[in-house]
Every structure is written in structure tokens, then in C-alpha cells.
Protein backbone atom coordinates (compact mmCIF):
# COMPACT_ATOMS: atom_id res chain seq x y z
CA UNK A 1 -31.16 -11.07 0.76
CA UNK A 2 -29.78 -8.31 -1.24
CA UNK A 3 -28.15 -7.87 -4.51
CA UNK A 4 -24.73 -5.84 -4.44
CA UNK A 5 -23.21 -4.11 -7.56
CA UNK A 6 -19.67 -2.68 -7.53
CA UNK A 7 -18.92 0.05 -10.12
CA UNK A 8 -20.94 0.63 -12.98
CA UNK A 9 -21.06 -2.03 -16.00
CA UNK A 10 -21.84 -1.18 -18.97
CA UNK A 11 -25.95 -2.41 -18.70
CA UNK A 12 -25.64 -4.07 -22.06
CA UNK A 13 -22.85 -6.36 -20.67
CA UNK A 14 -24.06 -7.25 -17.38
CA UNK A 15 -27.68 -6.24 -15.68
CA UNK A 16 -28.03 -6.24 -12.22
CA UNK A 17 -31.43 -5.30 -9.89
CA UNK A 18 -32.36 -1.62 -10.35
CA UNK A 19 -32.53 -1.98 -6.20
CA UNK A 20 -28.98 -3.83 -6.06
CA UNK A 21 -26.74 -2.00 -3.11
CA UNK A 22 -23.89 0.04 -4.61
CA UNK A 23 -20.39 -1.06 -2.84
CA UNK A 24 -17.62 1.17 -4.67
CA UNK A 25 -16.02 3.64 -3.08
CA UNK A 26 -15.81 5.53 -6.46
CA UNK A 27 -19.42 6.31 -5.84
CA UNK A 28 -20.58 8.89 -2.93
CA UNK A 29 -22.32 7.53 -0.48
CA UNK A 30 -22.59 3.89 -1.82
CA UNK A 31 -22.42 0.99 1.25
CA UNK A 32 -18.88 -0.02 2.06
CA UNK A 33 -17.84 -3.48 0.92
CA UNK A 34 -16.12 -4.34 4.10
CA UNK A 35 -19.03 -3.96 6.30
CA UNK A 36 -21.62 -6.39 4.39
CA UNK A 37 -22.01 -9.60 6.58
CA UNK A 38 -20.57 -12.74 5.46
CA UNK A 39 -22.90 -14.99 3.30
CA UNK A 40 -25.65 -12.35 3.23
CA UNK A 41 -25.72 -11.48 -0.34
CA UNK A 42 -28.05 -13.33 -3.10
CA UNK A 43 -26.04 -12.14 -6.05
CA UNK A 44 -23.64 -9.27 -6.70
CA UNK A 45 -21.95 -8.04 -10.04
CA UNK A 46 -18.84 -6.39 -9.88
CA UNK A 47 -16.93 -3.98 -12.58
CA UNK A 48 -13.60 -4.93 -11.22
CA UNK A 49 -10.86 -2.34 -10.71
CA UNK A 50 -7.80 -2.75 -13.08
CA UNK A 51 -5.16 -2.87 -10.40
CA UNK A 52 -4.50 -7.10 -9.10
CA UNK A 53 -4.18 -6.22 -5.81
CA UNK A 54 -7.25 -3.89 -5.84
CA UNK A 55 -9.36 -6.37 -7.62
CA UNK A 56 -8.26 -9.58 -5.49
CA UNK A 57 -9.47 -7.38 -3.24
CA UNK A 58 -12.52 -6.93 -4.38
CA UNK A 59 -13.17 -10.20 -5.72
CA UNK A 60 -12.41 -11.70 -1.94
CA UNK A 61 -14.47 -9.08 -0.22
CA UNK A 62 -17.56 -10.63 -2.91
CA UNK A 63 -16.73 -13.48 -2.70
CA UNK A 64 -16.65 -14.12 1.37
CA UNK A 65 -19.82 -11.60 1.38
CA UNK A 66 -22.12 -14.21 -0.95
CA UNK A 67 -24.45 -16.69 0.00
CA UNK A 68 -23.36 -19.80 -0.65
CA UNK A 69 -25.22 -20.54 -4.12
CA UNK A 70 -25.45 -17.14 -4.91
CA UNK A 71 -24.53 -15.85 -8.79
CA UNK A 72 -21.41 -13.92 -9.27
CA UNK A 73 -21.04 -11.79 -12.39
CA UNK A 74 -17.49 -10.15 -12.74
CA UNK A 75 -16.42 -8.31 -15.53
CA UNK A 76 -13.34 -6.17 -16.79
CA UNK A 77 -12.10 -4.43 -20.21
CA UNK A 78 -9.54 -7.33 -21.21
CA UNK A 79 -6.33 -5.24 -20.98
CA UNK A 80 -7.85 -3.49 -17.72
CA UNK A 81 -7.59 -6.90 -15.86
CA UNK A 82 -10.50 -8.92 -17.44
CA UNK A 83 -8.11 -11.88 -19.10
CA UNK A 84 -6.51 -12.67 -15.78
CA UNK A 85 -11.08 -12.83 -13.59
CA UNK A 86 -11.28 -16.42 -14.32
CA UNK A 87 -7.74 -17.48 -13.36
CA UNK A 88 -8.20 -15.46 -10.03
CA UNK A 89 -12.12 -16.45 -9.27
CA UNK A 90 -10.24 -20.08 -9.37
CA UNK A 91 -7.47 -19.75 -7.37
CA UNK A 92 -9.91 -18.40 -4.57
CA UNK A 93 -11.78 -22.31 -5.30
CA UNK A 94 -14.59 -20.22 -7.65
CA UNK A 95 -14.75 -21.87 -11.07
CA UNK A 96 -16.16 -19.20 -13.59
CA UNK A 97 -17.44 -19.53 -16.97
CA UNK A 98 -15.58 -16.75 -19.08
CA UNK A 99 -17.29 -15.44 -22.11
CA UNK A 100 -15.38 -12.19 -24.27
CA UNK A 101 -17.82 -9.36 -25.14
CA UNK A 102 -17.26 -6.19 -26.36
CA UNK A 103 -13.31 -5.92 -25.61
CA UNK A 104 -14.27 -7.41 -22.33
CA UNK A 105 -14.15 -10.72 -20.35
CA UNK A 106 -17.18 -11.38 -18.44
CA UNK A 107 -17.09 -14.42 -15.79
CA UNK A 108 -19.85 -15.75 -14.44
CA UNK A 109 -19.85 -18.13 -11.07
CA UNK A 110 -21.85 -19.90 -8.58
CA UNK A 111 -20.37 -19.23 -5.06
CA UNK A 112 -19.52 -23.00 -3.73
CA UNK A 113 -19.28 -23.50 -0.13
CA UNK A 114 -15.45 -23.69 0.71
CA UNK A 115 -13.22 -21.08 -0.93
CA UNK A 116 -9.20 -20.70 -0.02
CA UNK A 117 -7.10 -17.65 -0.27
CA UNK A 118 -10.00 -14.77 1.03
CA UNK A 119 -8.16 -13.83 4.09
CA UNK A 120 -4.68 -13.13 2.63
CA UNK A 121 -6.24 -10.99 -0.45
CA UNK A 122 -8.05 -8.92 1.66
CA UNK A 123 -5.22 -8.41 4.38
CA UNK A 124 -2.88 -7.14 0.88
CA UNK A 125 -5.00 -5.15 -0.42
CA UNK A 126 -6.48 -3.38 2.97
CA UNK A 127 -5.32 -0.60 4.86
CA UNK A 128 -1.72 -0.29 5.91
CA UNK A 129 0.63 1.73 7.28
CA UNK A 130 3.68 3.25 5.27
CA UNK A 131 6.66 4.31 7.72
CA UNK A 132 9.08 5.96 5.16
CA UNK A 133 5.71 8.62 3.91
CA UNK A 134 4.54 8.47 7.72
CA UNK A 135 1.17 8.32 6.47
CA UNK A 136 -1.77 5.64 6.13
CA UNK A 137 -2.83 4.37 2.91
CA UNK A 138 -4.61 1.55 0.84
CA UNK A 139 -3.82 0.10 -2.97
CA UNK A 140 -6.17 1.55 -5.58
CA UNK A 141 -6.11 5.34 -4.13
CA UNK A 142 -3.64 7.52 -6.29
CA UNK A 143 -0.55 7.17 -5.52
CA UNK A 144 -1.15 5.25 -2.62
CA UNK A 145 2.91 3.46 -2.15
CA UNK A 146 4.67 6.23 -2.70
CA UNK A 147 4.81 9.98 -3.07
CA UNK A 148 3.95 10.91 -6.40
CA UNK A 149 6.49 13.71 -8.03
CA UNK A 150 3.81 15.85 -9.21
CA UNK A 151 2.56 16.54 -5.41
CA UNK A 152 6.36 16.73 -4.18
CA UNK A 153 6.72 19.36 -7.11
CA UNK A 154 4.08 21.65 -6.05
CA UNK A 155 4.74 21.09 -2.24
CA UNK A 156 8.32 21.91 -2.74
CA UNK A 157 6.91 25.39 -4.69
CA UNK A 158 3.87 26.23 -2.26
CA UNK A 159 4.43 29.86 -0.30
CA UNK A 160 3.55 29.31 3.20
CA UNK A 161 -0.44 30.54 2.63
CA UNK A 162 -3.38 31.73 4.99
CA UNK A 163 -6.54 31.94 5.78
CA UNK A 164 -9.25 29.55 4.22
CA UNK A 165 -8.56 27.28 1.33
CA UNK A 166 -9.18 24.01 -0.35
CA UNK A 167 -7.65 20.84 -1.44
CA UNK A 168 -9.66 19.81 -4.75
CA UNK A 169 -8.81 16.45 -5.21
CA UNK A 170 -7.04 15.56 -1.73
CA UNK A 171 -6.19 11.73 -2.18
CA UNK A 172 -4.02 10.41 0.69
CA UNK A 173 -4.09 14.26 2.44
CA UNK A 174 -0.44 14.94 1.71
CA UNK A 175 -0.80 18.03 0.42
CA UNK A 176 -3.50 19.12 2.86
CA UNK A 177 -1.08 18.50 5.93
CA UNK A 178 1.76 20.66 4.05
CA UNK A 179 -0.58 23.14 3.65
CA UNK A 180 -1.57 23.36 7.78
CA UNK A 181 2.13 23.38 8.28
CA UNK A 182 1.50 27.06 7.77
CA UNK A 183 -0.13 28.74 11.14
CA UNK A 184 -1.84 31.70 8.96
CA UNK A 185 -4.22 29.25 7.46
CA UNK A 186 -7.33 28.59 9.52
CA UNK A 187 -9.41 26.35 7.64
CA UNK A 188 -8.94 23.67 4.57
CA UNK A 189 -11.38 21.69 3.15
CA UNK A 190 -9.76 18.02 2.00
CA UNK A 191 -12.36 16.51 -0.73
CA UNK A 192 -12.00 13.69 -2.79
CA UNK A 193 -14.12 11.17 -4.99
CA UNK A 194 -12.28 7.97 -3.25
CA UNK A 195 -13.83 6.64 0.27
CA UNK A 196 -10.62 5.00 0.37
CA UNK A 197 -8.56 8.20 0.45
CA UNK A 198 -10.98 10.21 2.66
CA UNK A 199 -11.04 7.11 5.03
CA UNK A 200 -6.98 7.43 5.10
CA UNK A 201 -7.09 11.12 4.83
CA UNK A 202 -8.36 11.71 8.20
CA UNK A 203 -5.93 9.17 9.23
CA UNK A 204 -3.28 11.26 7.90
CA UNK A 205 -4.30 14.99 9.12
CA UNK A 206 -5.42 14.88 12.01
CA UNK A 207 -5.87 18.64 12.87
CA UNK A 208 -8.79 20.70 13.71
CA UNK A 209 -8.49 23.10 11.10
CA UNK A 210 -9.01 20.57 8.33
CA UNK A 211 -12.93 19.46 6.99
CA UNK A 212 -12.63 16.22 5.30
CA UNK A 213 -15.61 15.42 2.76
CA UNK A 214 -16.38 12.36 0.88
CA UNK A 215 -17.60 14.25 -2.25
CA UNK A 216 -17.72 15.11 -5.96
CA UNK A 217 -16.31 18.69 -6.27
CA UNK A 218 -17.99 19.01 -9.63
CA UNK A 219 -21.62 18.55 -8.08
CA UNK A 220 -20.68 21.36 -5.96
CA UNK A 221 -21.03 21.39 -1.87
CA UNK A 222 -17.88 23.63 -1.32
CA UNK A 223 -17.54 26.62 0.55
CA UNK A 224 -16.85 29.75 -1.31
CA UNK A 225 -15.18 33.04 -0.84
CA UNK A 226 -11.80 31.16 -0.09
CA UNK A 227 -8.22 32.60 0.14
CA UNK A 228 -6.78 29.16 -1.56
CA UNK A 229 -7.12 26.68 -3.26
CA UNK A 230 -4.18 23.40 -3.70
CA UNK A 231 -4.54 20.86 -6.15
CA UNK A 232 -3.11 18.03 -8.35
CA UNK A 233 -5.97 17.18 -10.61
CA UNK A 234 -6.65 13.62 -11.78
CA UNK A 235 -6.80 12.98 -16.00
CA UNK A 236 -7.65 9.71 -16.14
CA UNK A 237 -10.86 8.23 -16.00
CA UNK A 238 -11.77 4.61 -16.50
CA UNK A 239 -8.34 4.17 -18.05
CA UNK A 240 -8.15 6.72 -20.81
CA UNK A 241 -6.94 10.36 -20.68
CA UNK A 242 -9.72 12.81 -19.80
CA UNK A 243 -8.91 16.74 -19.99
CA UNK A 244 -11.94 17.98 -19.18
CA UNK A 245 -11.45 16.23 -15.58
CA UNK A 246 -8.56 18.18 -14.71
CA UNK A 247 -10.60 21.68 -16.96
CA UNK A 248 -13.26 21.01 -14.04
CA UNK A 249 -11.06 21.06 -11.18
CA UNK A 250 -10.08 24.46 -12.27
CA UNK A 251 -13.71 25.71 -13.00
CA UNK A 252 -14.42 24.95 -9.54
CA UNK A 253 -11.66 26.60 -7.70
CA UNK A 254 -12.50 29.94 -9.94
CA UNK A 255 -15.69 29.40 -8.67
CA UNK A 256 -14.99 28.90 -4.77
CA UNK A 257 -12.36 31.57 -4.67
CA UNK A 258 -12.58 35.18 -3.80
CA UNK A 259 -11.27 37.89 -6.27
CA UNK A 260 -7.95 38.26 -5.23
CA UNK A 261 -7.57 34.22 -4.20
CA UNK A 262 -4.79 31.63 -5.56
CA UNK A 263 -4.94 28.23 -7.16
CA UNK A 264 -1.69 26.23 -6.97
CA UNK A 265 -1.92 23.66 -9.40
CA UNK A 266 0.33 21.18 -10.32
CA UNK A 267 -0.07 19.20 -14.03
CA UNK A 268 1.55 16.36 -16.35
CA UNK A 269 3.56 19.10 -18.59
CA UNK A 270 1.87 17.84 -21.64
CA UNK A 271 -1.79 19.02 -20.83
CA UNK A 272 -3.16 22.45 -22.15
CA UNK A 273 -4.37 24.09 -19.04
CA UNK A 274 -2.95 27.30 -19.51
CA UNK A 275 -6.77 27.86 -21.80
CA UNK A 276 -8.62 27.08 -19.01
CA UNK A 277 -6.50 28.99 -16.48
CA UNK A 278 -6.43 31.70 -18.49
CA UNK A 279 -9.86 32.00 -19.34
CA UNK A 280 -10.62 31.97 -15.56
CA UNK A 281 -7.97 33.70 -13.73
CA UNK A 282 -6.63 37.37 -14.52
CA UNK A 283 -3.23 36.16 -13.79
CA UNK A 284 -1.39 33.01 -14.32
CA UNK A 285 2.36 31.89 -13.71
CA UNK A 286 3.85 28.64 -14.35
CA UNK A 287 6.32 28.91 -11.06
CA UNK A 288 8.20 25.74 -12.12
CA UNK A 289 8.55 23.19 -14.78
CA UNK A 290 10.52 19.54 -13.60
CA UNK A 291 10.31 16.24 -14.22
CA UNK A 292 7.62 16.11 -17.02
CA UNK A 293 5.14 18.76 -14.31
CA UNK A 294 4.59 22.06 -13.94
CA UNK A 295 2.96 24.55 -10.90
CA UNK A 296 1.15 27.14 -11.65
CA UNK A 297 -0.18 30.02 -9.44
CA UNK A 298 -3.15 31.56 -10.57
CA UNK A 299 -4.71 34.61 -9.40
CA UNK A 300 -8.63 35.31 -9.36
């Protein structure tokens, strides 16, 4: 039986098989969690996600996909939900031996035979649907209960646009169906790092001119030669602030746009884009400035 790893701990914290199955939807083209078989696993070790519904997620999915007998390694920076592993392996009937390392709690578990509580975490923390936002959505994609102000910012600023564009970045799809509200736009590619999102995404848009790609824009795969391009760039990775996220978002639309195309791009206020625009675009606006954002249209 296989070996399944979730994220990617640090190796000097917790080893797993260099064949182990990848499971995290942070990862392209890793297995999806939800479709390993019950008691079919031999081991996993999991980096668990900061957010407690997320990670009781997680930790159930694991937990109902192990063997029973099988070794369970789960681990977490302490502040990124790593002091609360061992209280939640146990509630789910999974004692764990919890050992700090590093500015991290590691727990370590044999998977007994009964466990309690599986079904419930993974029916809060799966897909649902959100009637006020008419869309479909899951906890741990951005934004994923409620409409984040940046997006409404730039949606409420976005001309009606045309031809063939992109959303970098496309999370739940909101801004890729505002964009297709527009007739004059015949094609949009929607492509984001999160199954989770692109899984909801084509949920959410469900028209023919949008492509919907599981995908790191930074390792390329895009068309080029594009009228457009939409996005809200993420600047946070792994928990801290990380401007050169957002820098490639915007190195990648200069490079998939034709002379003459726009970026819309909306930003936390406090980040110094306006370099990396300018160094990339031979014009640049900043079209509005609200609520701690700003839009900017730039012009290749």
C-alpha cells in the first residue's frame, strides 16, 4: 500500500518515501485526497493547512484514508495551527505523541481501528454552495465565504473589454464571469494554483468562452498575444508576505500580452508595484484607490 504526503515539510522535520503520492491541491497535478480508498494507505505525512476547518479537513480525509495500524506524521508551524494537531488528532479518537521542533509541533500517531467525528469534518470543510455570492466554493481557497473587497474594487472599475484575455490568479472565477459579462470578449483563460478553486471555478462559469487550467502561471503554459489580462494577485505564501509573488503575476501578463494590451490589477495599497508596472508597461494608471486597494490599468 502506498505512502501519501500532503504539502511539503520541511525534510529535516519529517521524511516521508521519495515515492510517497502527493495529495495537496497546492501542488499541480498531485492525486486528490478525496478519491484515495478508505484504509488503503500504509503511512501518510501531512503539512497541515493553517485554517481549522481546512485542516480538520485534512486530518479526517487522512485519517479515514489509513490503514488501520498505519503511521501518521502531522506537522504545523505552532502559530499556523500546530499547538491545537494533538488536541484535534484526539477528538477524532487518534492519540498523538506531540514533540516541538523548530517553531513547530510535530504529532505522530498510530491509526486505531474506530475513530469518531470523520464524517462531520469532512462534510464542513467540503464543497458548498453560497446563495447570497450565487457561486460554489470550499474553505481554504481565497476568499472562499465571502467576496473579498479587493476583487469588488476592480470589478466595480473594469471597462466592459474584448477580445482574448486572462485571469492570472482566478480563485473562485468571480472575476472571470464579470469579465464574460461583456459580449466583445471571446476567449478567457481562468488559471489558478488551487485544485480547489479550479474545481469550483468551473462550477461557477460555466460558459464556452472560458478555458479553465489547473496551473502555475509562473512555469508558463499561457497563451500569448492577448487583448487582456484581469487579476488580483496573491502576497502571501506559507504565511508571510511575499512581493515577488504578486512582481510575477505582472511579469507574466507583460509577457502574454500584445503591444497595445491591458492589465487590470487590483493590490493591498501598501505594496510597491508601481516598479514593476512601470518597468513593464509604457503606461500605467492607478484608476482608483478605496478601502486600503488600488486598480491599476496598465498598457503594454
Amino acid at each position: 500500500m502506498p505512502h501519501a504526503v500532503y504539502g511539503l515539510p520541511p525534510v529535516d522535520l519529517a521524511e516521508h518515501p521519495d515515492d510517497a503520492i502527493q495529495v495537496s491541491p497546492l501542488v499541480v497535478d498531485s492525486a486528490r485526497l478525496e478519491d484515495i480508498a478508505d484504509a488503503t494507505l500504509d503511512g501518510a505525512t501531512v503539512f497541515a493547512p493553517a485554517g481549522t476547518i481546512e485542516r480538520r479537513y485534512v486530518l479526517a480525509h487522512v485519517l479515514r484514508a489509513l490503514a488501520p495500524g498505519a503511521r501518521l506524521i502531522a506537522l504545523a508551524p505552532k502559530d499556523r495551527g500546530g499547538a491545537r494537531l494533538a488536541k484535534e488528532l484526539a477528538a477524532f479518537g487518534c492519540p498523538a505523541a506531540d514533540q516541538p521542533k523548530r517553531h513547530h509541533r510535530i504529532c505522530t500517531a498510530i491509526r486505531p481501528g474506530a475513530l469518531s467525528g470523520l464524517d462531520a469534518a469532512i462534510d464542513e470543510g467540503g464543497p458548498r454552495h453560497i446563495d447570497n455570492l450565487a457561486l460554489c466554493t470550499q474553505p481554504g481557497v481565497f476568499s472562499w465565504d465571502r467576496l473579498d473587497p479587493g476583487t469588488a474594487l476592480l470589478m466595480g472599475r473594469l471597462p466592459a473589454l474584448k477580445g482574448k484575455g486572462v485571469d492570472l490568479g482566478c480563485g473562485l472565477g468571480l472575476l472571470g464571469r464579470a469579465v464574460l459579462g461583456s459580449t466583445a470578449v471571446t476567449e478567457i483563460t481562468l488559471i489558478d494554483l488551487d485544485r480547489r478553486a479550479i474545481e469550483m471555478a468551473r462550477r461557477n462559469v460555466a460558459d464556452p468562452r472560458a478555458r479553465i487550467v489547473w496551473g502555475d502561471l509562473r512555469k508558463g503554459g499561457l497563451p500569448t498575444g492577448l487583448d487582456f489580462a484581469v487579476s488580483n494577485p496573491p502576497f502571501h505564501d506559507g504565511g508571510g508576505e511575499d512581493q515577488a509573488l504578486g512582481k510575477a503575476f505582472i511579469q507574466r501578463a507583460a509577457e502574454v500580452l500584445r503591444p497595445g494590451g491591458a492589465l487590470w490589477l487590483v493590490a493591498n495599497a501598501h505594496l510597491p508595484y508601481e516598479a514593476s508596472l512601470r518597468e513593464r508597461f509604457r503606461a500605467v494608471e492607478a484608476v482608483a484607490q478605496e478601502g486600503g486597494y488600488k486598480v491599476f490599468e496598465a498598457r503594454k
